[in-house]
Protein backbone atom coordinates (compact mmCIF):
# COMPACT_ATOMS: atom_id res chain seq x y z
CA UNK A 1 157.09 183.76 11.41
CA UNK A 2 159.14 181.71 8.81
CA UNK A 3 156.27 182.27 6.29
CA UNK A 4 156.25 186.17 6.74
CA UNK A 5 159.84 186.58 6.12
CA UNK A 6 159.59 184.45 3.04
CA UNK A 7 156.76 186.59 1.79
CA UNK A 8 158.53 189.90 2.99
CA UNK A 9 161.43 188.62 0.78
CA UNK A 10 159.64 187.68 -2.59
CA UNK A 11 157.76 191.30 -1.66
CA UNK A 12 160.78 193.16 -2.18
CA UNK A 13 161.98 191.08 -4.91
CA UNK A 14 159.48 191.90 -6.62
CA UNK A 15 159.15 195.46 -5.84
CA UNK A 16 163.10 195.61 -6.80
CA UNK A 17 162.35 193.97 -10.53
CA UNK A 18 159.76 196.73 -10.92
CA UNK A 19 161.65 199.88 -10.19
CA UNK A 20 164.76 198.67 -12.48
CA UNK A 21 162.78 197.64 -15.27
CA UNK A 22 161.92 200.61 -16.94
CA UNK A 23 165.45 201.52 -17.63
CA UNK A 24 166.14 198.53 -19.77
CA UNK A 25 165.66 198.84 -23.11
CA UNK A 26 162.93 197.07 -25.10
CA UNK A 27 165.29 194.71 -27.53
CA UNK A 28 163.04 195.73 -30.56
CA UNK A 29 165.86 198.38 -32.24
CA UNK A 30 169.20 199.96 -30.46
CA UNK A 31 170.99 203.02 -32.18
CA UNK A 32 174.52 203.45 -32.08
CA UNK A 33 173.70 207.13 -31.81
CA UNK A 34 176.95 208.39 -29.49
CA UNK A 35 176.97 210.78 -26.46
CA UNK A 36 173.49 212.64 -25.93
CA UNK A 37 175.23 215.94 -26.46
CA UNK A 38 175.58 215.12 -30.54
CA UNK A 39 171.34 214.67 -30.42
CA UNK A 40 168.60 216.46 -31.85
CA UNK A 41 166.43 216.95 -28.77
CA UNK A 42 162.78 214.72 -28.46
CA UNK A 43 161.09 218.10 -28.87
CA UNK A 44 162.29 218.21 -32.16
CA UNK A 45 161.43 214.55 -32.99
CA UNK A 46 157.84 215.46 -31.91
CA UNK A 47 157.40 218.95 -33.88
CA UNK A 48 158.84 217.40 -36.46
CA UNK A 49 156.06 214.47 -36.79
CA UNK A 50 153.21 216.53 -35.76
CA UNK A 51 153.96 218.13 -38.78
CA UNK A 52 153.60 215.24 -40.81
CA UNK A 53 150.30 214.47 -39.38
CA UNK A 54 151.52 212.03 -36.59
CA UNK A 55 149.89 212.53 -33.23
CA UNK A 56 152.51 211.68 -30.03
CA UNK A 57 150.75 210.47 -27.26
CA UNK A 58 154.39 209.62 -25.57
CA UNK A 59 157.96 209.95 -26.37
CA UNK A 60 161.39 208.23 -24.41
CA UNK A 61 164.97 206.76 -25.24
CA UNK A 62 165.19 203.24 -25.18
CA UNK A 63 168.24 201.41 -26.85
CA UNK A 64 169.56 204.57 -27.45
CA UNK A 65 167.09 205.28 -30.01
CA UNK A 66 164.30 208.17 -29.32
CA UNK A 67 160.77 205.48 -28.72
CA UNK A 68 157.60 207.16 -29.79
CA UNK A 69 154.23 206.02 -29.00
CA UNK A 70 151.35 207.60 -31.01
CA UNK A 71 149.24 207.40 -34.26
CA UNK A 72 150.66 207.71 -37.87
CA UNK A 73 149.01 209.95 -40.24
CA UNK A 74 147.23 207.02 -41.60
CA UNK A 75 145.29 206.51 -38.03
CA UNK A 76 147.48 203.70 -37.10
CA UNK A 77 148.61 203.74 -33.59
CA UNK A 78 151.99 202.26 -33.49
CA UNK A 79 155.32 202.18 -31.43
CA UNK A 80 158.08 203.80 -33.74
CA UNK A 81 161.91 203.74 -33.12
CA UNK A 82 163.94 207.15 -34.25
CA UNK A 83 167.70 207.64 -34.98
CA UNK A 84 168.18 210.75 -32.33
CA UNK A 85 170.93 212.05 -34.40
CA UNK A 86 169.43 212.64 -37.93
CA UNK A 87 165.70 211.84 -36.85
CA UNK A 88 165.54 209.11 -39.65
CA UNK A 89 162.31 206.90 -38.53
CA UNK A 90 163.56 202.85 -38.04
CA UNK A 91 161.11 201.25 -37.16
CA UNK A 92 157.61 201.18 -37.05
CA UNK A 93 155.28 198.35 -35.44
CA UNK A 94 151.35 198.02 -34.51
CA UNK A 95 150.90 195.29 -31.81
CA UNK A 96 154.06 193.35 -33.01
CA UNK A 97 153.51 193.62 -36.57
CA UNK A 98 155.88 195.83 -38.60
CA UNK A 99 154.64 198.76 -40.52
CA UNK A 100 157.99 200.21 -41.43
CA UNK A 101 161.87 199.02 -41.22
CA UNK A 102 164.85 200.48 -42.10
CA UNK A 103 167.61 198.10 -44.38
């Protein structure tokens, strides 16, 4: 009995960690980008670099930045970091390297 209620326990711990997770942000770039109603929309974001020759497999805000997953016109499939106000790319990694960062 005492051994189910400790596994019950770390079950739901764990289960808890899992569902809150995906709301914290990364740590890898945070805008200061103000309320949401001042953004350009992700729609935008995603026009905007398919027309640049960027395919978007996946976009999200994280940090308050817009977080886009895809491949660069250069076939390099990175995780790229976007100002949601102006659109202005920040930063640009492949598997922890970085391609591209804003100064």
């Amino acid at each position: 009995m005492k051994y189910t209620v400790i596994t019950a326990a770390a079950a739901a711990l764990v289960a808890t960690a899992g569902l809150s997770s995906p709301a914290l942000a990364t740590g890898k770039m945070t805008c200061d980008a103000g309320p949401e109603s001042g953004w350009k929309t992700r729609t935008e974001l995603e026009a905007a670099l398919v027309k640049q020759g960027w395919t978007v497999k996946k976009s999200k805000v994280d940090g308050g930045c817009y977080e886009v997953y895809g491949t660069t016109p250069e076939g390099d499939r990175v995780e790229a970091y976007f100002n949601p106000v102006s659109l202005e790319k920040l930063l640009v990694s492949k598997r922890g390297k970085i391609l591209f960062q804003k100064k």
